[in-house]
C-alpha atoms as a PDB file:
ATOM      1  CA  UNK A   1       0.000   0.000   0.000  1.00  0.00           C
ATOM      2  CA  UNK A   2       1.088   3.854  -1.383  1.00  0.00           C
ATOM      3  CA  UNK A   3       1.251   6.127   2.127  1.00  0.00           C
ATOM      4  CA  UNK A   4      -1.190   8.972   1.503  1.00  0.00           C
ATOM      5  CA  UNK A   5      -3.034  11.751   2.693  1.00  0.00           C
ATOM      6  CA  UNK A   6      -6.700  12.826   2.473  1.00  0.00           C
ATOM      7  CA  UNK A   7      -8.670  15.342   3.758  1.00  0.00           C
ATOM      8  CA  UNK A   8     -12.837  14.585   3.322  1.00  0.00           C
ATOM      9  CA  UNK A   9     -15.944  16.679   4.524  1.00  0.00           C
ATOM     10  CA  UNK A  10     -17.247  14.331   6.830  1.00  0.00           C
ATOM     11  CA  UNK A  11     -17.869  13.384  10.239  1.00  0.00           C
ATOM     12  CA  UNK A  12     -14.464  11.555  11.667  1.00  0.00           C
ATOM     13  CA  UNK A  13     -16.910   8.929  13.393  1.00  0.00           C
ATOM     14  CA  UNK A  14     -17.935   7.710   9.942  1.00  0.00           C
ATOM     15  CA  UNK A  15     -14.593   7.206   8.519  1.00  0.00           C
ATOM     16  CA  UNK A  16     -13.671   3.367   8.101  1.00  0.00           C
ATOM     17  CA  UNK A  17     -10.410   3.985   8.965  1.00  0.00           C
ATOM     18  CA  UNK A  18      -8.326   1.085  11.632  1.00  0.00           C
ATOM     19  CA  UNK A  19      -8.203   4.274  14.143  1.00  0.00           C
ATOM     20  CA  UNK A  20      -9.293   7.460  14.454  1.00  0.00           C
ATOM     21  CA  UNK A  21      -8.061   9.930  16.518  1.00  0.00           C
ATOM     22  CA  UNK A  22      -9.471  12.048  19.374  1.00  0.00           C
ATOM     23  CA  UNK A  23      -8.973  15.561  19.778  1.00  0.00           C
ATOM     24  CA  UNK A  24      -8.089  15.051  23.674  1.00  0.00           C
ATOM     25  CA  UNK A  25      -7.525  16.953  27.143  1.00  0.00           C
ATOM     26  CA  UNK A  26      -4.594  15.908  29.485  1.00  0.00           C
ATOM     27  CA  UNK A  27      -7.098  14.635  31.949  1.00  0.00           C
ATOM     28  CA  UNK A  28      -8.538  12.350  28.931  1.00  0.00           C
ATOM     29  CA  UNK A  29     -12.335  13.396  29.520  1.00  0.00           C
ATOM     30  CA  UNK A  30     -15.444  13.700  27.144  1.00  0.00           C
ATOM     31  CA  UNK A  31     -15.616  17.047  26.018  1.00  0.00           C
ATOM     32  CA  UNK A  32     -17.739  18.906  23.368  1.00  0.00           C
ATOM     33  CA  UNK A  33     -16.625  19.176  19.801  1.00  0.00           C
ATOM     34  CA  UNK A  34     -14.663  16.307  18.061  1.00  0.00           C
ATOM     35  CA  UNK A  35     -14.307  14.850  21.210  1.00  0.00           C
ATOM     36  CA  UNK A  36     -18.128  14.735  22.842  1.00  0.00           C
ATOM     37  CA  UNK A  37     -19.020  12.873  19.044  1.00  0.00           C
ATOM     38  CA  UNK A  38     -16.564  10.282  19.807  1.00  0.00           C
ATOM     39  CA  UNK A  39     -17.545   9.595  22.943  1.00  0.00           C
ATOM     40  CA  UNK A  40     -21.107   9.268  22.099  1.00  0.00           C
ATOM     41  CA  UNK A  41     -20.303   7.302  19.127  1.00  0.00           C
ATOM     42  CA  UNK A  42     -18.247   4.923  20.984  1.00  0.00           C
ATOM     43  CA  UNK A  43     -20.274   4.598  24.038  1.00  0.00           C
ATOM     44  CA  UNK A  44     -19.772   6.893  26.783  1.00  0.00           C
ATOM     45  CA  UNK A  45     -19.060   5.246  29.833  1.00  0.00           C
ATOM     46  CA  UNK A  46     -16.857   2.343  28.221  1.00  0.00           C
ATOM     47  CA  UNK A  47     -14.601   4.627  26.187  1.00  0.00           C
ATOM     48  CA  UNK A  48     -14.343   7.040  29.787  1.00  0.00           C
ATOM     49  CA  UNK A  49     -13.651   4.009  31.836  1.00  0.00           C
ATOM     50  CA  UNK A  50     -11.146   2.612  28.952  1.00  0.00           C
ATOM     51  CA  UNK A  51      -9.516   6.537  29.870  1.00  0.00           C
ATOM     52  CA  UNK A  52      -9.760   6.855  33.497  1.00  0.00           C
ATOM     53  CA  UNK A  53      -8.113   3.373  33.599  1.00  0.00           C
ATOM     54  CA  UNK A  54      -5.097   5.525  31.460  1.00  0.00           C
ATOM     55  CA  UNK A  55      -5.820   8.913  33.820  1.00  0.00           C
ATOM     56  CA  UNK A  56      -3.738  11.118  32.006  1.00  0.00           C
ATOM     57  CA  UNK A  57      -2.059  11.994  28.922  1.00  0.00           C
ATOM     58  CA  UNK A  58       0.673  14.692  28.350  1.00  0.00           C
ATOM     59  CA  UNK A  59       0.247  17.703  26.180  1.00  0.00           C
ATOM     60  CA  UNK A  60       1.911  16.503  23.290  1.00  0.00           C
ATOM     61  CA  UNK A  61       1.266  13.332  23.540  1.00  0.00           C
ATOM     62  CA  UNK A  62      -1.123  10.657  22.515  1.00  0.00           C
ATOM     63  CA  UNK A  63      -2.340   7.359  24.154  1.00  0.00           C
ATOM     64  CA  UNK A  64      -4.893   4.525  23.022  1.00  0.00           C
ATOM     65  CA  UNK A  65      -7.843   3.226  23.664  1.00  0.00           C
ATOM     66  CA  UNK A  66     -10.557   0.647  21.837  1.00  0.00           C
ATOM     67  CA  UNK A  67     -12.885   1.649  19.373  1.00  0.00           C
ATOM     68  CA  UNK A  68     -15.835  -0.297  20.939  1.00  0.00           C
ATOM     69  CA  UNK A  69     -18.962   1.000  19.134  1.00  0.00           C
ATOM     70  CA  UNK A  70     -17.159   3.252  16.054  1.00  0.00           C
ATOM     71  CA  UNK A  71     -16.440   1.564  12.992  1.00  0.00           C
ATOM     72  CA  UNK A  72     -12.961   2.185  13.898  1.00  0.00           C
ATOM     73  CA  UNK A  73     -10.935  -0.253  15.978  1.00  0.00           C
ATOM     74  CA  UNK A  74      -9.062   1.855  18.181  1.00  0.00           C
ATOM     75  CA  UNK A  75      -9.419   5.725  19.337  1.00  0.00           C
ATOM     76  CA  UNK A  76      -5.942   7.559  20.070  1.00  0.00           C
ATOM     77  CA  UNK A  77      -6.154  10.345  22.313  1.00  0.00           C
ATOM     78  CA  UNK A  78      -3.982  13.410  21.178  1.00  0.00           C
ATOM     79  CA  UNK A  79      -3.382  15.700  23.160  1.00  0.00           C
ATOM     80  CA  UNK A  80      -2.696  19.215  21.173  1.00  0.00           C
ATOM     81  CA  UNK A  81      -1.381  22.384  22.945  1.00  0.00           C
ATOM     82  CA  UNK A  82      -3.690  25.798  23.963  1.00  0.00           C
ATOM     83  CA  UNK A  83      -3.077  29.007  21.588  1.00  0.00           C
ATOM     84  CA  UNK A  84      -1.102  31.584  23.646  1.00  0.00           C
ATOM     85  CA  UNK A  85       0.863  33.344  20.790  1.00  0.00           C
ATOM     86  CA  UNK A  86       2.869  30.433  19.559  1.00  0.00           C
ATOM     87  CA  UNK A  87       6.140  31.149  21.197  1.00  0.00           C
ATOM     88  CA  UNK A  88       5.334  28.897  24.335  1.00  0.00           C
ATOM     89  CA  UNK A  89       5.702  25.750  22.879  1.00  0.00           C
ATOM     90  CA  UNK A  90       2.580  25.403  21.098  1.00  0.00           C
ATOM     91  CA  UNK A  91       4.071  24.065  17.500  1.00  0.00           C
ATOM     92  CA  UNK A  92       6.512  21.512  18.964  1.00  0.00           C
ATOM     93  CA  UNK A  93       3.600  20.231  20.874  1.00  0.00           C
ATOM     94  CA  UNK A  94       1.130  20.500  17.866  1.00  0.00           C
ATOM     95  CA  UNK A  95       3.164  18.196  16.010  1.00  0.00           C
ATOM     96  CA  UNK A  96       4.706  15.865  18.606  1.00  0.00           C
ATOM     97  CA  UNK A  97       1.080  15.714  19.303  1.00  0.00           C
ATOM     98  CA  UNK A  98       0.462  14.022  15.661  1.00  0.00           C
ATOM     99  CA  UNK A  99       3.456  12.199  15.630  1.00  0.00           C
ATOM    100  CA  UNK A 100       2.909  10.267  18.736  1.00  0.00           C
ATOM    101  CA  UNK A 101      -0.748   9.483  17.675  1.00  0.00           C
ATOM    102  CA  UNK A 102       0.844   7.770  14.501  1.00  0.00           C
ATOM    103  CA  UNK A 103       3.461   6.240  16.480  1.00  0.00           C
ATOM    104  CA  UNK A 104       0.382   4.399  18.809  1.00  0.00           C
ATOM    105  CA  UNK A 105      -1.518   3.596  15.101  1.00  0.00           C
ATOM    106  CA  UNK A 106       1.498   1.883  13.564  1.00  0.00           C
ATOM    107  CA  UNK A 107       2.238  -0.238  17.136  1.00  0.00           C
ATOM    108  CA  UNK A 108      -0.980  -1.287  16.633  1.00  0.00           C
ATOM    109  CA  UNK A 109      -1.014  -2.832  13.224  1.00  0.00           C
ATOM    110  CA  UNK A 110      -2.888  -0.022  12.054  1.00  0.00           C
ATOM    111  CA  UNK A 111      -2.747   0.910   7.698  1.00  0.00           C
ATOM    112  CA  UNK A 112      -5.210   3.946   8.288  1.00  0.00           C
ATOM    113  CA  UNK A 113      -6.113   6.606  10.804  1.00  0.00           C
ATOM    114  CA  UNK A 114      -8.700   9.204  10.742  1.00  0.00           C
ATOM    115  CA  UNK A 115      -7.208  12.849  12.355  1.00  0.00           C
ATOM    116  CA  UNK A 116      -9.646  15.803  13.330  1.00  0.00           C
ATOM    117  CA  UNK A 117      -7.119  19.033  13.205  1.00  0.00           C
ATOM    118  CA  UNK A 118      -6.104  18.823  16.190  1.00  0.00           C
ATOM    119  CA  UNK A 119      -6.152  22.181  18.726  1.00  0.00           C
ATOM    120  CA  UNK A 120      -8.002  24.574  15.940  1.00  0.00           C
ATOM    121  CA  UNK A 121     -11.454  24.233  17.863  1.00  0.00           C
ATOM    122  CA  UNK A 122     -11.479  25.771  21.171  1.00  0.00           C
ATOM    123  CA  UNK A 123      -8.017  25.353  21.896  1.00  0.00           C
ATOM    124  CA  UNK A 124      -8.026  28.287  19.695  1.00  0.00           C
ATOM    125  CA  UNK A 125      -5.261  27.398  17.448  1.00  0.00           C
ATOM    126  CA  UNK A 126      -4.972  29.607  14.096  1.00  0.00           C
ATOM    127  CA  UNK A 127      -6.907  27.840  11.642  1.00  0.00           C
ATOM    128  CA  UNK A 128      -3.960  28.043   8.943  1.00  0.00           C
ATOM    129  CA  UNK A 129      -0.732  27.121  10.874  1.00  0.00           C
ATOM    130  CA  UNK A 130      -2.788  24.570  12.424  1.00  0.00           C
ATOM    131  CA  UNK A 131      -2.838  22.668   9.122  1.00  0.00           C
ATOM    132  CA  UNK A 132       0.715  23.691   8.603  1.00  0.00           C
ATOM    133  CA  UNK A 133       1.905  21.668  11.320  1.00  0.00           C
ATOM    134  CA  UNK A 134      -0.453  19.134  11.024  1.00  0.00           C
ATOM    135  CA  UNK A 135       0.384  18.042   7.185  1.00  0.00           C
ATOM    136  CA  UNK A 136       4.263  18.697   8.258  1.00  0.00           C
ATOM    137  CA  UNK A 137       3.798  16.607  10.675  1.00  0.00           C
ATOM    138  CA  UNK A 138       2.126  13.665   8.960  1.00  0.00           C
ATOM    139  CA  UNK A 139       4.359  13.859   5.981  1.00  0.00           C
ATOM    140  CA  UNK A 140       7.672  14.436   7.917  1.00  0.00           C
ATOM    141  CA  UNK A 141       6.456  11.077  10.001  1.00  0.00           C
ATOM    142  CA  UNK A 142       5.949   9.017   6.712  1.00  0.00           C
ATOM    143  CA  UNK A 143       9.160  10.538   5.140  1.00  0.00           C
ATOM    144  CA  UNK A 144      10.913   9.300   8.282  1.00  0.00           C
ATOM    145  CA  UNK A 145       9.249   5.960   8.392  1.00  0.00           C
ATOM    146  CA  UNK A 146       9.745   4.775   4.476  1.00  0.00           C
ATOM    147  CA  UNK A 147       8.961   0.813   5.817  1.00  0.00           C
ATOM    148  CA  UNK A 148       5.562   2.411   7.010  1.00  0.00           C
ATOM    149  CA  UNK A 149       2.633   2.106   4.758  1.00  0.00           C
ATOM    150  CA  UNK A 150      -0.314   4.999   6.078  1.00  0.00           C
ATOM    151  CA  UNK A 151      -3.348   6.114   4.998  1.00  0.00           C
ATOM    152  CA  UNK A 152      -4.054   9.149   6.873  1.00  0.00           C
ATOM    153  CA  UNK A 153      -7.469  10.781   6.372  1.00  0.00           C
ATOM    154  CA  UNK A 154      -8.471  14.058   8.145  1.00  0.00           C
ATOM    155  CA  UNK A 155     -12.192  14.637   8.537  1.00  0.00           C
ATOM    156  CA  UNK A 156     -13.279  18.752   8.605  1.00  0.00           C
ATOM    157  CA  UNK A 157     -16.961  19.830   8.744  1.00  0.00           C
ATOM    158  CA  UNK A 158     -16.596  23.038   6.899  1.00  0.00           C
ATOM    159  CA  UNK A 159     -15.857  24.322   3.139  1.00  0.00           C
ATOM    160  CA  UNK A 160     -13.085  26.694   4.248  1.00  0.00           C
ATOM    161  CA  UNK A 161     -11.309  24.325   6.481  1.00  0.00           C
ATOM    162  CA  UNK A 162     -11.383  21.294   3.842  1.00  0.00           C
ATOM    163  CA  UNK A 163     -10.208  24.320   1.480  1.00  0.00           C
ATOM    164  CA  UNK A 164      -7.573  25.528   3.862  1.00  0.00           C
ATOM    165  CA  UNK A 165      -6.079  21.953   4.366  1.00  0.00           C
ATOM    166  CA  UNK A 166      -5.779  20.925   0.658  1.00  0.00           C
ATOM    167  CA  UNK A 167      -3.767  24.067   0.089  1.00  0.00           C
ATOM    168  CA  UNK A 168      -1.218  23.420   2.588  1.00  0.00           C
ATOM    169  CA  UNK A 169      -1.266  19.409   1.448  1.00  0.00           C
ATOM    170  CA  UNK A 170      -0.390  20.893  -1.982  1.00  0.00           C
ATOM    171  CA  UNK A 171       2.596  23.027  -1.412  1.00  0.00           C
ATOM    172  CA  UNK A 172       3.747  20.641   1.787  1.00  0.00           C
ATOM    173  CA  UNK A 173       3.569  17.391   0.437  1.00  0.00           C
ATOM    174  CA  UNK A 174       2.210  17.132  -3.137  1.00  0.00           C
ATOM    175  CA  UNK A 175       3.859  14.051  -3.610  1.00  0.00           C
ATOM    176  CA  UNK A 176       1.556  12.420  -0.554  1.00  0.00           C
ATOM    177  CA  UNK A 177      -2.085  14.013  -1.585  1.00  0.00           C
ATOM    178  CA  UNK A 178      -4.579  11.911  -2.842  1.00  0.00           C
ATOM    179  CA  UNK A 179      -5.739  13.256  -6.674  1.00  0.00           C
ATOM    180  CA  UNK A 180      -9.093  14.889  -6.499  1.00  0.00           C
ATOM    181  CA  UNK A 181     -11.046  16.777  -9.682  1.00  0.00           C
ATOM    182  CA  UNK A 182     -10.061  20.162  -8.283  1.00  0.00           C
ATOM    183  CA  UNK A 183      -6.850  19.687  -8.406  1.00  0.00           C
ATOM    184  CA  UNK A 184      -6.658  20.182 -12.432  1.00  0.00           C
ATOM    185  CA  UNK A 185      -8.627  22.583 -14.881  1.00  0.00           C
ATOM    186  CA  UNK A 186     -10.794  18.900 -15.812  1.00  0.00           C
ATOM    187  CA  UNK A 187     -13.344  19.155 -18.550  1.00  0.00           C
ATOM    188  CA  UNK A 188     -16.816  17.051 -17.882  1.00  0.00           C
ATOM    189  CA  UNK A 189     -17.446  13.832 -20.477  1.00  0.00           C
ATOM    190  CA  UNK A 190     -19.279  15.360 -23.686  1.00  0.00           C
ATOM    191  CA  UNK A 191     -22.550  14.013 -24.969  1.00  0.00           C
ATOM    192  CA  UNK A 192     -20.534  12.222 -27.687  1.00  0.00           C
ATOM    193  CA  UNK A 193     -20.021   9.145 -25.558  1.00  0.00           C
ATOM    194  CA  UNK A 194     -19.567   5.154 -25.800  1.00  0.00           C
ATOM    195  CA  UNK A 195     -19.709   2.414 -23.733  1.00  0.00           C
ATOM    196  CA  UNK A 196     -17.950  -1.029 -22.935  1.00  0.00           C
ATOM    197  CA  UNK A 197     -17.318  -3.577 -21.023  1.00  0.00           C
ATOM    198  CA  UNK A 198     -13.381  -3.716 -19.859  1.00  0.00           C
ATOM    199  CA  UNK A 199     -12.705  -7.321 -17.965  1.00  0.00           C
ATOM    200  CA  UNK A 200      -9.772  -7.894 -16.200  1.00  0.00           C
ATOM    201  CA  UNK A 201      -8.828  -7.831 -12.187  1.00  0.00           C
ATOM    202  CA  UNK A 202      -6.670  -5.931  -9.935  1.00  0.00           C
ATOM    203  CA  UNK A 203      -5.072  -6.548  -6.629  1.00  0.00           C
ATOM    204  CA  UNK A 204      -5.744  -4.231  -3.705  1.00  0.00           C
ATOM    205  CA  UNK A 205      -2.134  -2.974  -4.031  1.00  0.00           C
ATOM    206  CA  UNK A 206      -3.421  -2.230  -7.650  1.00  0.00           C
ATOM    207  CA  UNK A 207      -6.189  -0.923  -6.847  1.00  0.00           C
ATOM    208  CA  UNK A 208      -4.808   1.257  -4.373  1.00  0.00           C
ATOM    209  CA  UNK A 209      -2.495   2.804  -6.393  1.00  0.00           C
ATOM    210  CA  UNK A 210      -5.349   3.738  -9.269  1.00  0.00           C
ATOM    211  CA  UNK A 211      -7.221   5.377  -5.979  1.00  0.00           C
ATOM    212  CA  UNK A 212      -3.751   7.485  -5.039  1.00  0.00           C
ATOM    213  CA  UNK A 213      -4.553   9.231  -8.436  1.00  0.00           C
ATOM    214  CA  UNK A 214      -2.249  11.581 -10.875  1.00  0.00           C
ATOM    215  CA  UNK A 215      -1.409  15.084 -10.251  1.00  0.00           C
ATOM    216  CA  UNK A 216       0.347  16.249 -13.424  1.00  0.00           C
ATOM    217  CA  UNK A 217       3.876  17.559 -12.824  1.00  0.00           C
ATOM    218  CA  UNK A 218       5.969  17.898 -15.913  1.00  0.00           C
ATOM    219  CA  UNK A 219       5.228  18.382 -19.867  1.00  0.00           C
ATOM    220  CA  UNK A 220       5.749  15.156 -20.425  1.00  0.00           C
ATOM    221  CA  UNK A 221       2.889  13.520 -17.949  1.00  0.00           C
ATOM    222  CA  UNK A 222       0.075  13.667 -19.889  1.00  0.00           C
ATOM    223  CA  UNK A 223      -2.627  12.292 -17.889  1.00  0.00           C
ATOM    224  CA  UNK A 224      -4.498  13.693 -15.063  1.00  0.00           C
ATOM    225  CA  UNK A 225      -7.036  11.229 -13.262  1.00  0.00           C
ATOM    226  CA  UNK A 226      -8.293  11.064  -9.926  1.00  0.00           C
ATOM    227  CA  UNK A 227     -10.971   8.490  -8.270  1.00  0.00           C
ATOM    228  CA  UNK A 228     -14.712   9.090  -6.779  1.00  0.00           C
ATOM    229  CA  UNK A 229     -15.844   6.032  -4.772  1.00  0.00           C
ATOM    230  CA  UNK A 230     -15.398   3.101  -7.517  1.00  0.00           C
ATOM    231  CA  UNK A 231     -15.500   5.422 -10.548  1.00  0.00           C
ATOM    232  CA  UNK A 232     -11.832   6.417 -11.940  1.00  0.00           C
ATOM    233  CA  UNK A 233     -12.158   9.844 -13.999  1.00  0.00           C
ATOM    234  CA  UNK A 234      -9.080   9.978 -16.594  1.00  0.00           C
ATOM    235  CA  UNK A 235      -8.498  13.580 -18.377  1.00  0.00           C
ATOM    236  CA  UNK A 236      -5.915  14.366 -20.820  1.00  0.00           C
ATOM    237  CA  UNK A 237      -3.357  16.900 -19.046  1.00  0.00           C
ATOM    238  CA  UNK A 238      -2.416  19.575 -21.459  1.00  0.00           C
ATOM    239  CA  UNK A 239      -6.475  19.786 -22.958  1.00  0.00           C
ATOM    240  CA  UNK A 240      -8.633  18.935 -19.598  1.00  0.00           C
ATOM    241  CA  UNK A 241     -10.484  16.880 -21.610  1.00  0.00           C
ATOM    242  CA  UNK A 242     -11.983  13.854 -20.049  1.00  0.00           C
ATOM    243  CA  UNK A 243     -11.031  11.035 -22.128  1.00  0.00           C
ATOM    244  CA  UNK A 244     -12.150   7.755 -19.965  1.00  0.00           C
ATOM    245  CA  UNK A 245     -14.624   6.936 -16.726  1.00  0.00           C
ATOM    246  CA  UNK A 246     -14.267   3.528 -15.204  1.00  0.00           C
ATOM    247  CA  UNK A 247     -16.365   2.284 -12.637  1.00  0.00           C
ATOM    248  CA  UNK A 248     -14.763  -0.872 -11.266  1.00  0.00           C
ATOM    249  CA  UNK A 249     -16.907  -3.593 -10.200  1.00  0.00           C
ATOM    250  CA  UNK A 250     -16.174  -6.162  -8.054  1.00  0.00           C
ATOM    251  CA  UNK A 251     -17.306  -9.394 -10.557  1.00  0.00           C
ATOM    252  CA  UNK A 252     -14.254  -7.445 -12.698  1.00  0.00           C
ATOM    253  CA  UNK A 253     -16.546  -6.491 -15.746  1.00  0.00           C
ATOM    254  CA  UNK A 254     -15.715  -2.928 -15.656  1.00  0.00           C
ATOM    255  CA  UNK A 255     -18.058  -0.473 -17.274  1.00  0.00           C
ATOM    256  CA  UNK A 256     -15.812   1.811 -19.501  1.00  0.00           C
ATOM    257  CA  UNK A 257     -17.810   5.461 -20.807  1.00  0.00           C
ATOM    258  CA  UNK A 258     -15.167   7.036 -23.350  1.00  0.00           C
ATOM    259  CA  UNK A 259     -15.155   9.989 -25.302  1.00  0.00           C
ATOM    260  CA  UNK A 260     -16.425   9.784 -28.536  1.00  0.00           C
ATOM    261  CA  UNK A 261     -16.054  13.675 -29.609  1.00  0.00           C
ATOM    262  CA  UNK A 262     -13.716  14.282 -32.693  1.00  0.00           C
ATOM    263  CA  UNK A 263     -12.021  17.727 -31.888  1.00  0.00           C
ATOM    264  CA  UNK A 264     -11.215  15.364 -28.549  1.00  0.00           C
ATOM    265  CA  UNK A 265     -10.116  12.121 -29.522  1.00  0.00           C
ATOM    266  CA  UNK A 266      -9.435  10.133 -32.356  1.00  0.00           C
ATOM    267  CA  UNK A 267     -10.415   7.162 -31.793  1.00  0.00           C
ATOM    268  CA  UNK A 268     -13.287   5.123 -32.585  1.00  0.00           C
ATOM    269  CA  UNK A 269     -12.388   1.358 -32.352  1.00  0.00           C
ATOM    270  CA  UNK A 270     -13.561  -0.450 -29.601  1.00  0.00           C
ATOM    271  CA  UNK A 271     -10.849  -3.138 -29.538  1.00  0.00           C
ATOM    272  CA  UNK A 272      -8.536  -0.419 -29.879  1.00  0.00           C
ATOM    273  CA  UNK A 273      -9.386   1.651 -26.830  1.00  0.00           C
ATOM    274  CA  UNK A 274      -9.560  -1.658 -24.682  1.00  0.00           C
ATOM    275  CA  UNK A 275      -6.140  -2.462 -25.543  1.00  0.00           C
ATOM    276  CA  UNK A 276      -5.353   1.346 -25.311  1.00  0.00           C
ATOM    277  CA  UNK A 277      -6.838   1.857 -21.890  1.00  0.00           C
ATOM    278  CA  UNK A 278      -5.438  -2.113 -20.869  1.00  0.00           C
ATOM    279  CA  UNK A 279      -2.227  -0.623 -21.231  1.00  0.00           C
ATOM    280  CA  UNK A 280      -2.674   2.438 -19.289  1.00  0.00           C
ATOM    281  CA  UNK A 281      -3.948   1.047 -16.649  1.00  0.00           C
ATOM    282  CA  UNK A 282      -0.847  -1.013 -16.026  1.00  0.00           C
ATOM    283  CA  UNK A 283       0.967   1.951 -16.155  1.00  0.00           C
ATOM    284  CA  UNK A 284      -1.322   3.740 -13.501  1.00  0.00           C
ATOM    285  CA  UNK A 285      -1.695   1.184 -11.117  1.00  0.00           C
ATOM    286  CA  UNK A 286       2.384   0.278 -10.565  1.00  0.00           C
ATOM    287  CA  UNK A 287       3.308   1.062  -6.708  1.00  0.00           C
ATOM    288  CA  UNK A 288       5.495   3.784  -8.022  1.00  0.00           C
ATOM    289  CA  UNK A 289       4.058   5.380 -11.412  1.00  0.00           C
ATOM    290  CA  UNK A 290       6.173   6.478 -14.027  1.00  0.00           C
ATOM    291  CA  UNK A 291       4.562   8.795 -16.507  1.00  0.00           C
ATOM    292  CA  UNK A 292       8.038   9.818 -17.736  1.00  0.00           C
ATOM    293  CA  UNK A 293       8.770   5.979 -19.568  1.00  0.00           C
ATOM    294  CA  UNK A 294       4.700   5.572 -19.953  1.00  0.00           C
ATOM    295  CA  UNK A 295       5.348   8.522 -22.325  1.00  0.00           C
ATOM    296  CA  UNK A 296       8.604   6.962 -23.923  1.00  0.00           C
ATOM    297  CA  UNK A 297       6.402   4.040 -24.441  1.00  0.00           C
ATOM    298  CA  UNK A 298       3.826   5.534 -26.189  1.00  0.00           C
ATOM    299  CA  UNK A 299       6.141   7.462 -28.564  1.00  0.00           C
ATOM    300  CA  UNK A 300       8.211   4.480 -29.360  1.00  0.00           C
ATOM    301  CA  UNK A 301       4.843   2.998 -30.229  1.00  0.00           C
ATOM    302  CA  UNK A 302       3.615   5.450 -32.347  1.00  0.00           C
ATOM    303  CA  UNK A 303       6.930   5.477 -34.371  1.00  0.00           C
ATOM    304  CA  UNK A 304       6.972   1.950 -34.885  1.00  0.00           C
ATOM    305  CA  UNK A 305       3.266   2.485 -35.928  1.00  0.00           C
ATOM    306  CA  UNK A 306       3.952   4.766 -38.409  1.00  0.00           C
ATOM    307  CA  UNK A 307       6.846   3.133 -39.942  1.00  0.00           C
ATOM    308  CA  UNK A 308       8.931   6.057 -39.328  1.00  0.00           C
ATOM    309  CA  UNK A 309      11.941   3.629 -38.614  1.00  0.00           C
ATOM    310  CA  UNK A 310      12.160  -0.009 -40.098  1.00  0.00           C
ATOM    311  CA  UNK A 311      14.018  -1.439 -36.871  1.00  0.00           C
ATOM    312  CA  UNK A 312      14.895  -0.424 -33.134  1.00  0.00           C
ATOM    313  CA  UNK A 313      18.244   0.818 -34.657  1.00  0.00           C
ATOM    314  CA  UNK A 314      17.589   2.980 -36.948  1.00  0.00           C
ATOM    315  CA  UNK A 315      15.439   6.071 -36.218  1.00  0.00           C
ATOM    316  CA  UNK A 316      16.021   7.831 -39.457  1.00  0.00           C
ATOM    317  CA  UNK A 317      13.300   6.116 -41.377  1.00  0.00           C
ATOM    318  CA  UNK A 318      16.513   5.259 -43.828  1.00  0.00           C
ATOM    319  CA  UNK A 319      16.758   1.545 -43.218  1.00  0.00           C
END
């Protein structure tokens, strides 16, 4: 599995993830906010008893606990620092803070955590160095921790704050976001449309690394595609254009929509776009994708197609 991070608009006690993570006090007691969901999601007086049988947790610091009634199978307490002007500590103890909840996830077998951001509710943190710290934080731990594979999901309530945290994801740790439409200028499917049926299967590791998506980042890395649910949307880079949608079932007969507009793409053949799209998709879905030899690929492919050179020696076309 790719480490990653992803930030969603959605509750943080309805993310499937193996832990989530509690915005917590030192003296690890239900609070409002974050906290007062998990507890009643959880059950109150078993996830309090789980903590007074703990009884305190360092600022700084995190500490875990079950899950019992969330979807997730543990809760780590994390305890982030009060706002007093940020020269008393507070960003050390922001980020140990997120560091030591990872630390508990990964002792614990854990492959994903959900985070809340940590100390920007009524610890009063500033909204906008609180995600600084947070996504240096994560990405600094994964960075440090190559043999660890993460998914770390942050759940926000608001537009801004979801807003907010993808910008500092982009310029932090680009390399660790998870691909989502608004990260490219992505043109919708045109009416000119077909459909077919694509068959083959992928592993989860496969599958995992289609869902980690493509952020364009040189000339040469023509594709741009990111994943909603099941449904993999795959735009050219340089046009927008959406080229492909593939929503992946699990009896692995894949319904392909392609574009079928001529001032988009060329092609009309069936076979052809199932072998096209075939090949792409091995490309896409390698641990580490490589759109620089994808490209190489393609252009050797074309050349040989047009018989502009009669043998891998000679590119001149002069035999």
């Amino acid at each position: 599995m790719k480490s990653s991070i992803e930030i969603r608009k959605t509750s943080i006690t309805d993310l499937g993830t193996d832990a989530i993570v509690n915005a917590a006090n030192e003296f690890l007691a239900a609070g409002g906010g974050v906290c007062g969901a998990i507890f009643r999601a959880a059950g109150h007086s078993r996830l309090q008893e789980a903590c007074d049988a703990i009884g305190h947790c360092d600022t700084g610091n995190a500490v875990i606990t079950p899950g019992f009634n969330l979807k997730a199978k543990f809760v780590i307490h994390a305890v982030g620092p009060r706002w007093i002007d940020g020269s008393h500590g507070e960003p050390e103890k922001l980020r140990g803070a997120y560091k030591n909840a990872l630390l508990r996830a990964v002792e614990n077998g854990c492959s994903s955590v959900g985070f809340p951001l940590i100390s920007s509710g009524i610890y009063g943190y500033p909204q906008e160095q609180a995600w600084n710290e947070a996504v240096s934080a994560c990405a600094g731990f994964l960075r440090e921790h190559p043999e660890t594979h993460l998914k770390i999901i942050f759940a926000v309530l608001s537009d801004t704050v979801l807003e907010n945290g993808r910008k500092s994801l982009r310029l932090i740790a680009p390399d660790l976001k998870v691909a989502e439409k608004s990260d490219w200028q992505a043109a919708e499917m045109p009416e000119k449309r077909g459909n077919f049926i694509l068959e083959r299967t992928f592993t989860p590791d496969q599958m995992d690394a289609l869902r980690h998506g493509n952020i364009p980042k040189a000339q040469e890395d023509k594709w741009f595609w990111y994943m909603e649910g099941d449904t993999l949307h795959a735009h050219r880079s340089w046009t927008g254009h959406c080229i492909y949608i593939v929503e992946f079932r699990a009896n692995g007969k894949h319904s392909v929509t392609v574009n079928r507009d001529p001032e988009q793409y060329k092609v009309t053949d069936y076979d052809a776009d199932r072998e096209r799209l075939n090949e792409l998709l091995d490309w896409w879905s390698m641990p580490q994708y490589d759109h620089y030899n994808e490209w190489m690929a393609e252009t050797l492919a074309t050349i040989r197609k047009n018989g502009w050179f009669k043998n891998d020696g000679d590119l001149s076309g002069n035999g």
